[in-house]
C-alpha atoms as a PDB file:
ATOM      1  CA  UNK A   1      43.792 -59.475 -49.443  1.00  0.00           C
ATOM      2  CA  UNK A   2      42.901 -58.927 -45.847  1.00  0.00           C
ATOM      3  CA  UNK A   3      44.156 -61.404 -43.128  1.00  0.00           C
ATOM      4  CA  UNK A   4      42.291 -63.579 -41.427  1.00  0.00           C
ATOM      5  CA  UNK A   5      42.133 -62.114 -37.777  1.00  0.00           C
ATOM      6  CA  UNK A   6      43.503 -63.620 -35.138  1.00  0.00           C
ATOM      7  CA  UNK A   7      40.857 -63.079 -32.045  1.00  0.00           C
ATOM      8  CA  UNK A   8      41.055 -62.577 -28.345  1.00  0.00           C
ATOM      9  CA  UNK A   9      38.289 -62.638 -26.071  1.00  0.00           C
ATOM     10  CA  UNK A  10      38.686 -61.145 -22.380  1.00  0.00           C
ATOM     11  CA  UNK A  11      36.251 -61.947 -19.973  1.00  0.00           C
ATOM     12  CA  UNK A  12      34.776 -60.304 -16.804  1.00  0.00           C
ATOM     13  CA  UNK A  13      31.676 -60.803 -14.603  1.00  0.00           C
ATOM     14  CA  UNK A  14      30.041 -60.030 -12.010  1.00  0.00           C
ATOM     15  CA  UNK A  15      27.451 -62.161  -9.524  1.00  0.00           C
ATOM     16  CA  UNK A  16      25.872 -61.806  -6.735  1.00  0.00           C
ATOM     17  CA  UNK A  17      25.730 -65.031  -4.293  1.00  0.00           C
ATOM     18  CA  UNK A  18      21.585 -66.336  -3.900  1.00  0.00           C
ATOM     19  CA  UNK A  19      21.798 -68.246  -0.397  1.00  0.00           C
ATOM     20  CA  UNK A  20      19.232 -71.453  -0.365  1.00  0.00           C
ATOM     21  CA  UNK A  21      15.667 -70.707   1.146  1.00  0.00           C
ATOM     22  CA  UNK A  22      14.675 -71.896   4.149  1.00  0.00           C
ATOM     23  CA  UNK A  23      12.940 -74.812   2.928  1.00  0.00           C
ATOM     24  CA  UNK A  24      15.955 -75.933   0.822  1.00  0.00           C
ATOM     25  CA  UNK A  25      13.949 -76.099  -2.000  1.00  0.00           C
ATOM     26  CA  UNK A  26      16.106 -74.094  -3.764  1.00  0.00           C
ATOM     27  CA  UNK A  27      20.269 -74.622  -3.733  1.00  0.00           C
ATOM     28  CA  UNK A  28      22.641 -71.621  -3.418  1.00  0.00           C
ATOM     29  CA  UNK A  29      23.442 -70.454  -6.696  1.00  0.00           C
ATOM     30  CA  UNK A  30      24.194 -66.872  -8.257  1.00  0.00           C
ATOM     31  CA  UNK A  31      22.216 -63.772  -9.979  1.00  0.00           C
ATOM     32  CA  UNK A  32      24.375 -62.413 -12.631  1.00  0.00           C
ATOM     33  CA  UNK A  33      24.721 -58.647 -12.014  1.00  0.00           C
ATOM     34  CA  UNK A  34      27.232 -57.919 -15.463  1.00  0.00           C
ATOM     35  CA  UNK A  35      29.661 -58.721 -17.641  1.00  0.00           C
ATOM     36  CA  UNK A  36      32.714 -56.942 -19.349  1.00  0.00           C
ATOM     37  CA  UNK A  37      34.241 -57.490 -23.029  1.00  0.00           C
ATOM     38  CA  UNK A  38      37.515 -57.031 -24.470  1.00  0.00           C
ATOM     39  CA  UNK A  39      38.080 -58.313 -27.891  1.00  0.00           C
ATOM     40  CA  UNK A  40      41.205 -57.751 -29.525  1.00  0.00           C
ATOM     41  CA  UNK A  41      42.012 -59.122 -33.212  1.00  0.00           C
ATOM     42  CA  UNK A  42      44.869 -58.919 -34.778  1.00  0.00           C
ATOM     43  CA  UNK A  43      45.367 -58.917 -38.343  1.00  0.00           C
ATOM     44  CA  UNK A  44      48.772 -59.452 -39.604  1.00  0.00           C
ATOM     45  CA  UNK A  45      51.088 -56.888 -37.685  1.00  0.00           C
ATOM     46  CA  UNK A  46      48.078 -54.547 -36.869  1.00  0.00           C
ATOM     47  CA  UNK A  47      45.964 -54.693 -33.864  1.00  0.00           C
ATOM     48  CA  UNK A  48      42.018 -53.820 -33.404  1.00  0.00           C
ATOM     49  CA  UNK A  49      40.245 -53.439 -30.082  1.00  0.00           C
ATOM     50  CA  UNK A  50      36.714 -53.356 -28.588  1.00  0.00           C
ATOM     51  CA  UNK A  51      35.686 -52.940 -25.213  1.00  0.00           C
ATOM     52  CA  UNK A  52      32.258 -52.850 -23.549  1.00  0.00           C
ATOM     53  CA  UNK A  53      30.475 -53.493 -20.507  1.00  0.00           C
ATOM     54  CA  UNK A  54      26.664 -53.798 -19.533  1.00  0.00           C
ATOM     55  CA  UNK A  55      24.687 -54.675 -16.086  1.00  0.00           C
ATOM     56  CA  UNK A  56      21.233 -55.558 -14.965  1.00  0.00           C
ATOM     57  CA  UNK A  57      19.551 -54.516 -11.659  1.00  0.00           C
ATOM     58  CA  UNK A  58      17.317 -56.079  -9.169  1.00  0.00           C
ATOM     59  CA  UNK A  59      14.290 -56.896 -11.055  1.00  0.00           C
ATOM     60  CA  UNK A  60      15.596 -57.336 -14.736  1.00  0.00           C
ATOM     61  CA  UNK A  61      15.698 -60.581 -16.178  1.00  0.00           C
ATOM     62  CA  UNK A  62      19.134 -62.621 -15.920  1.00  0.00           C
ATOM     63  CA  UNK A  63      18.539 -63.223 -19.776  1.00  0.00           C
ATOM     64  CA  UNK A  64      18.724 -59.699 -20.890  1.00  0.00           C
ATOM     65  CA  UNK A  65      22.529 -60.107 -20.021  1.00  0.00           C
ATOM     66  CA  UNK A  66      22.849 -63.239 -22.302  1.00  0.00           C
ATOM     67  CA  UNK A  67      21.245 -61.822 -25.010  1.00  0.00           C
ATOM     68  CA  UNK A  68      23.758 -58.939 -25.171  1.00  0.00           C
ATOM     69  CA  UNK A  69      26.527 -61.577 -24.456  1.00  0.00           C
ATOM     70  CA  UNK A  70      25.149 -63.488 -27.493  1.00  0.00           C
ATOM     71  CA  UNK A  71      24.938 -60.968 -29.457  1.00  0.00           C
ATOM     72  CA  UNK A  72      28.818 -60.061 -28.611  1.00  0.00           C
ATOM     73  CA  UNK A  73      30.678 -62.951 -28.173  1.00  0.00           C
ATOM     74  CA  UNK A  74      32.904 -63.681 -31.150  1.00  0.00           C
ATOM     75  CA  UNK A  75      34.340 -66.926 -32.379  1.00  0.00           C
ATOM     76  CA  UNK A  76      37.440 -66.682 -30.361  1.00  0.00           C
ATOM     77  CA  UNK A  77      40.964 -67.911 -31.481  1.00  0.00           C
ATOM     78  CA  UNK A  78      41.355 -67.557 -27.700  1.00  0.00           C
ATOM     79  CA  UNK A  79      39.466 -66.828 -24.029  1.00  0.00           C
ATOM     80  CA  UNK A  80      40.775 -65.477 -21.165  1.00  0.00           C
ATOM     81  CA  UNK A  81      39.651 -65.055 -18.451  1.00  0.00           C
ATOM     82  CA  UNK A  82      39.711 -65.096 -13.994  1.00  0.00           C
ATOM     83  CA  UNK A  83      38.422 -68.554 -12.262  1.00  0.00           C
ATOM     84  CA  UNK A  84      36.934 -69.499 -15.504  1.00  0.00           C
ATOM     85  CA  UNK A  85      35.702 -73.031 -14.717  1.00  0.00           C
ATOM     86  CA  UNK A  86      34.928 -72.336 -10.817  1.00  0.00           C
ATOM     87  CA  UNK A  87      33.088 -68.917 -11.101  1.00  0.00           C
ATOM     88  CA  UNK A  88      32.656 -67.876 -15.101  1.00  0.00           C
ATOM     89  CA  UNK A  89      31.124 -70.473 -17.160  1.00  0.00           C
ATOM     90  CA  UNK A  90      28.774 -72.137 -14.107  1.00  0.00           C
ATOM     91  CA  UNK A  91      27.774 -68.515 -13.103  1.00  0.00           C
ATOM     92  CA  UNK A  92      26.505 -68.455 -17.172  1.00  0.00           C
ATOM     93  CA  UNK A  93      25.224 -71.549 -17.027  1.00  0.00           C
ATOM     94  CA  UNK A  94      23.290 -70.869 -14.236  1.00  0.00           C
ATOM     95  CA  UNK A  95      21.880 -67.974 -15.966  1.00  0.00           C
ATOM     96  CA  UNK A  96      20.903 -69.898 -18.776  1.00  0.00           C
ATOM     97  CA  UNK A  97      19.143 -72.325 -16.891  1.00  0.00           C
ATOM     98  CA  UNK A  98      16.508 -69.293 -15.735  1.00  0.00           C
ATOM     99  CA  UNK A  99      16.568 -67.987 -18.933  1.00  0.00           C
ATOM    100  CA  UNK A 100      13.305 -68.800 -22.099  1.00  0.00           C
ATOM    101  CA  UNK A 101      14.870 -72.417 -23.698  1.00  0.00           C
ATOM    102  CA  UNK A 102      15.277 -70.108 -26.953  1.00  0.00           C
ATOM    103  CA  UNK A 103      17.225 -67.754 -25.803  1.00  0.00           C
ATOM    104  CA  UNK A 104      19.387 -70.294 -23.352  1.00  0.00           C
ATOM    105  CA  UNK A 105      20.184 -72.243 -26.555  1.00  0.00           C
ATOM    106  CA  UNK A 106      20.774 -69.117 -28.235  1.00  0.00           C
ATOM    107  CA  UNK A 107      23.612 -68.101 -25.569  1.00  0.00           C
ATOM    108  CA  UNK A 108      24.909 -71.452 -25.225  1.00  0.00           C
ATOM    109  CA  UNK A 109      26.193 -72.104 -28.432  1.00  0.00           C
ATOM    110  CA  UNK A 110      27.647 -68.806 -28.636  1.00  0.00           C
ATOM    111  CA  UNK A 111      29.391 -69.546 -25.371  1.00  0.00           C
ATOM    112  CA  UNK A 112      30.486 -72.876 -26.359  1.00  0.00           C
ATOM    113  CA  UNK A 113      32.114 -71.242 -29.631  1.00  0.00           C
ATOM    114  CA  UNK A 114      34.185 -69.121 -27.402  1.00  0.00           C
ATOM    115  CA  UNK A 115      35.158 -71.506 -25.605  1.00  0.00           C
ATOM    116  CA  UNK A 116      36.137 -73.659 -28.590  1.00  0.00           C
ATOM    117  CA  UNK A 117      39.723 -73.182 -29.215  1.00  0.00           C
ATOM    118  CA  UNK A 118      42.500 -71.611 -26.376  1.00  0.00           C
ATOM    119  CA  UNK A 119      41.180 -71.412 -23.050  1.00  0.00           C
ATOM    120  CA  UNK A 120      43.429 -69.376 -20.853  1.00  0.00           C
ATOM    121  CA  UNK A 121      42.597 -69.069 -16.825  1.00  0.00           C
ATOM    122  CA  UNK A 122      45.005 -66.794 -15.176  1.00  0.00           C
ATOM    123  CA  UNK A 123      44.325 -67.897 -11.416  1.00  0.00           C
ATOM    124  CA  UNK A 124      46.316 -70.479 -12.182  1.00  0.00           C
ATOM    125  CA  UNK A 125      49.484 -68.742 -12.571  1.00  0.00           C
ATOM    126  CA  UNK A 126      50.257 -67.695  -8.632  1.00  0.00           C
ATOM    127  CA  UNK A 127      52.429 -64.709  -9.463  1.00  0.00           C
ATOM    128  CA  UNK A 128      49.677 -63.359 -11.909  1.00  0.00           C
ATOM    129  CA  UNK A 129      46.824 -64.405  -8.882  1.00  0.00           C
ATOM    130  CA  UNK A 130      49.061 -62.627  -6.139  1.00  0.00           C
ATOM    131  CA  UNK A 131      49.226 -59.454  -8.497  1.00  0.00           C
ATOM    132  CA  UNK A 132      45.788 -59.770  -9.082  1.00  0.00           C
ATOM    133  CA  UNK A 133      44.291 -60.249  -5.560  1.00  0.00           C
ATOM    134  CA  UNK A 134      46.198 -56.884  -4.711  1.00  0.00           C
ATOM    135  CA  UNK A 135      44.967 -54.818  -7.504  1.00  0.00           C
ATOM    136  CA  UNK A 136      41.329 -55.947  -6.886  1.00  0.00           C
ATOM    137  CA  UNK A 137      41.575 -54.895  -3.639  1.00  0.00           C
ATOM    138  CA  UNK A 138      43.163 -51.495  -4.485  1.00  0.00           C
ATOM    139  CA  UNK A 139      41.189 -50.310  -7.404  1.00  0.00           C
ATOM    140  CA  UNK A 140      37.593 -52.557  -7.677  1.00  0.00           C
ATOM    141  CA  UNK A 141      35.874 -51.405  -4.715  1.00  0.00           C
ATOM    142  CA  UNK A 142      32.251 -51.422  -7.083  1.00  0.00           C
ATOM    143  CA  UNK A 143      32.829 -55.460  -7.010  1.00  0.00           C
ATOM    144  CA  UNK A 144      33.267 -56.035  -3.391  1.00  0.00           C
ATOM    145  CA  UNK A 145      30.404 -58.247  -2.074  1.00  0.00           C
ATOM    146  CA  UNK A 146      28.094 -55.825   0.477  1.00  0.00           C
ATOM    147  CA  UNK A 147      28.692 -52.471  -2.265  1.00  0.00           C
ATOM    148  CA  UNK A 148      27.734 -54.983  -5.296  1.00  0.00           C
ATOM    149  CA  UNK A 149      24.595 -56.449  -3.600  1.00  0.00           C
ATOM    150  CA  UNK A 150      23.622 -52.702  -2.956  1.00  0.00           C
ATOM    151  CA  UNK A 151      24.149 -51.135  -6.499  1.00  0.00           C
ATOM    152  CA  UNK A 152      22.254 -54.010  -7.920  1.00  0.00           C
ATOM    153  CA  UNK A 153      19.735 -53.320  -5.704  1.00  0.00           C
ATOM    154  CA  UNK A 154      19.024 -49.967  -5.829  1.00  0.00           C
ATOM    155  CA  UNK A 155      20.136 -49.939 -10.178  1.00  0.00           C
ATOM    156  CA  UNK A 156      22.982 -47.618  -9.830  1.00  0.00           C
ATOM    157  CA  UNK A 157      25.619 -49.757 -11.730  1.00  0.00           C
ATOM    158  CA  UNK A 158      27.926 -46.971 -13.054  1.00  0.00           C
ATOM    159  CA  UNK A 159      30.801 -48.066 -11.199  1.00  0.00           C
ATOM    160  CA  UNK A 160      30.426 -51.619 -11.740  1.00  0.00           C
ATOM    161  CA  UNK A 161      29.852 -51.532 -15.331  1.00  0.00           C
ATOM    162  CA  UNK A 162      33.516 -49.299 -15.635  1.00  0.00           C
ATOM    163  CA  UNK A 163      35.077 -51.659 -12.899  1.00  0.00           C
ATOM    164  CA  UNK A 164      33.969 -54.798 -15.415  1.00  0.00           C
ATOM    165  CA  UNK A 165      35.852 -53.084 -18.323  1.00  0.00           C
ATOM    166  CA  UNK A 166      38.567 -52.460 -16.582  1.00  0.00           C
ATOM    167  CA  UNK A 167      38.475 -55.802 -15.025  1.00  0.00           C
ATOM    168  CA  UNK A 168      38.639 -57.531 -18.818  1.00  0.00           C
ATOM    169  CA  UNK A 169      40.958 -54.922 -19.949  1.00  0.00           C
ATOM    170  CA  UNK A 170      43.460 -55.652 -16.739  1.00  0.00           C
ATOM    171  CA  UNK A 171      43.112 -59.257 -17.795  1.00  0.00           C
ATOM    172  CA  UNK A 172      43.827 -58.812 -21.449  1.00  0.00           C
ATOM    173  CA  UNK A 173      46.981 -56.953 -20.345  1.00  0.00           C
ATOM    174  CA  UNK A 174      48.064 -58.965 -17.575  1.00  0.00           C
ATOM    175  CA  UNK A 175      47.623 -62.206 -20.399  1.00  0.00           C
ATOM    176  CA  UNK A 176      49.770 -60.262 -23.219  1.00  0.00           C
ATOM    177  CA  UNK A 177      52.646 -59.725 -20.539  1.00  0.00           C
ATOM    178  CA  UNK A 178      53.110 -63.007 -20.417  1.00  0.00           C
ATOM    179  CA  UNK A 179      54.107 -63.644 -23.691  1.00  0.00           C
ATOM    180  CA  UNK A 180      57.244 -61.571 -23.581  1.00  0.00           C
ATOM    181  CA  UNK A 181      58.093 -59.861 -26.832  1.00  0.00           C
ATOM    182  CA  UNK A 182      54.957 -60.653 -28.822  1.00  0.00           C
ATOM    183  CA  UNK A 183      53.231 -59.492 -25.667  1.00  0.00           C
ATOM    184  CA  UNK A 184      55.275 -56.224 -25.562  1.00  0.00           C
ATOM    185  CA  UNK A 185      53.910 -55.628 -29.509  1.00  0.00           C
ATOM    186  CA  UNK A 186      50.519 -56.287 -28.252  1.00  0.00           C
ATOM    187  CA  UNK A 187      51.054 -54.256 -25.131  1.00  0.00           C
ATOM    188  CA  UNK A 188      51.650 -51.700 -26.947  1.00  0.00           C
ATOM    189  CA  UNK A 189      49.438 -51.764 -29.429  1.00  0.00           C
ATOM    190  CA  UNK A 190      46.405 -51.783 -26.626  1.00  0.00           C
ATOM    191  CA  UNK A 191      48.153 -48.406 -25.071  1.00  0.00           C
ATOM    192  CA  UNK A 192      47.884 -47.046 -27.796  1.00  0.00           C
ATOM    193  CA  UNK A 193      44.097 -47.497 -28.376  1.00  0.00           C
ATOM    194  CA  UNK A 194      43.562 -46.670 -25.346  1.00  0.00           C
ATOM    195  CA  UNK A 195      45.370 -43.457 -26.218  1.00  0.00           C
ATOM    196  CA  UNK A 196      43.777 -43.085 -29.177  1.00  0.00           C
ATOM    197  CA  UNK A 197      40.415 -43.370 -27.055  1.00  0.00           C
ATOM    198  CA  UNK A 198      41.300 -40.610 -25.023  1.00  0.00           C
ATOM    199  CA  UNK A 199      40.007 -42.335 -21.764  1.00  0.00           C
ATOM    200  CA  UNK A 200      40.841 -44.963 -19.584  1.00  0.00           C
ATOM    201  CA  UNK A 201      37.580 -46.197 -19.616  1.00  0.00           C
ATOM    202  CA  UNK A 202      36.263 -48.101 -22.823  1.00  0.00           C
ATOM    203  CA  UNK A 203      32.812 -48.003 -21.884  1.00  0.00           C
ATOM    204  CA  UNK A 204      29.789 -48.820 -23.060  1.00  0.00           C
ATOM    205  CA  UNK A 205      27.882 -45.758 -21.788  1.00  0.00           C
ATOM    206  CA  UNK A 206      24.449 -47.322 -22.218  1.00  0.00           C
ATOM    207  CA  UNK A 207      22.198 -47.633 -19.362  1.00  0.00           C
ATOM    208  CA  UNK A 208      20.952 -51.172 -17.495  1.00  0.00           C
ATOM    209  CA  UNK A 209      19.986 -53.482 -19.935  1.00  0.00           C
ATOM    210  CA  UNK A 210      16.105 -52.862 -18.750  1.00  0.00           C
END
């Protein structure tokens, strides 16, 4: 009889910032750009991973990204994730407000079920959030405002859709360390996928979502 999984969702996105017009008639918000998965189930003592990342350029419908979202996003046993009630969840809900109804609604209960059970924000620790802040600064230079705003523009996302796997994976890892020797098994268990995988980069190596 095969266990019933135990399921980890890892989050990353990126936005752009959408300043208000001139006339105010429409509020700052944000323009999703893409988002990076890591699931990771465990069944019993053994450990299965996923990891996959996808973008949209200037021009391509917000929505598109939801719909593969939707089409991703898992029941999870728990989410983690970086800011996830100041920047993840109201940059996705503002995504689903400019999305069709149908396929908001669609997104939005598959959000909702991820978000159902263990929600786990790692800015709030301030040794993981020091750690973090240095790392993004070292080895995420696809996600820095001014570079972001111009791959989105021009629809060369390469780097940013590897820099949002990365980003979930670093989360996932940074999450499992925390847990001390469970988190060492689990540790582990992700090296070795990733060694198994025989890259560094769990990629999706599709295109933009257009």
């Amino acid at each position: 009889m095969t266990d019933e999984p135990v399921t980890f969702v890892s989050l990353a996105l990126a936005s752009i910032a959408i300043p208000p017009t001139a006339n105010a008639d429409s509020p700052p918000g944000t323009h999703l750009v893409g988002a990076g998965l890591l699931i990771a189930k465990r069944y019993g003592s053994r450990w299965r991973f996923s990891s996959e990342a996808a973008t949209v350029s200037a021009g391509e419908k917000e929505q598109n990204l939801l719909i593969w979202m939707a089409d991703r996003l898992p029941m999870a046993d728990t989410m983690i994730g970086w800011q996830i009630d100041q920047h993840l969840v109201p940059a996705l809900i503002d995504a689903a407000a400019h999305a069709d109804p149908a396929i908001a609604h669609h997104f939005t209960l598959r959000l909702a079920r991820a978000l159902r059970n263990n929600v786990v924000d790692l800015s709030i620790d301030g040794r993981v959030a020091t750690a973090r802040m240095a790392e993004d600064a070292a080895t995420a230079p696809s996600m820095a405002p001014d570079a972001l705003l111009a791959a989105w523009g021009i629809g060369r996302l390469d780097a940013v859709r590897a820099d949002l796997a990365t980003e979930a994976l670093g989360t996932w890892l940074a999450f499992v360390r925390q847990a001390k020797a469970l988190g060492m098994e689990a540790e582990q268990a992700t090296r070795d996928w990733m060694h198994r995988s025989s890259s560094i980069r769990p990629v999706d190596d599709r295109q933009n979502m257009g």
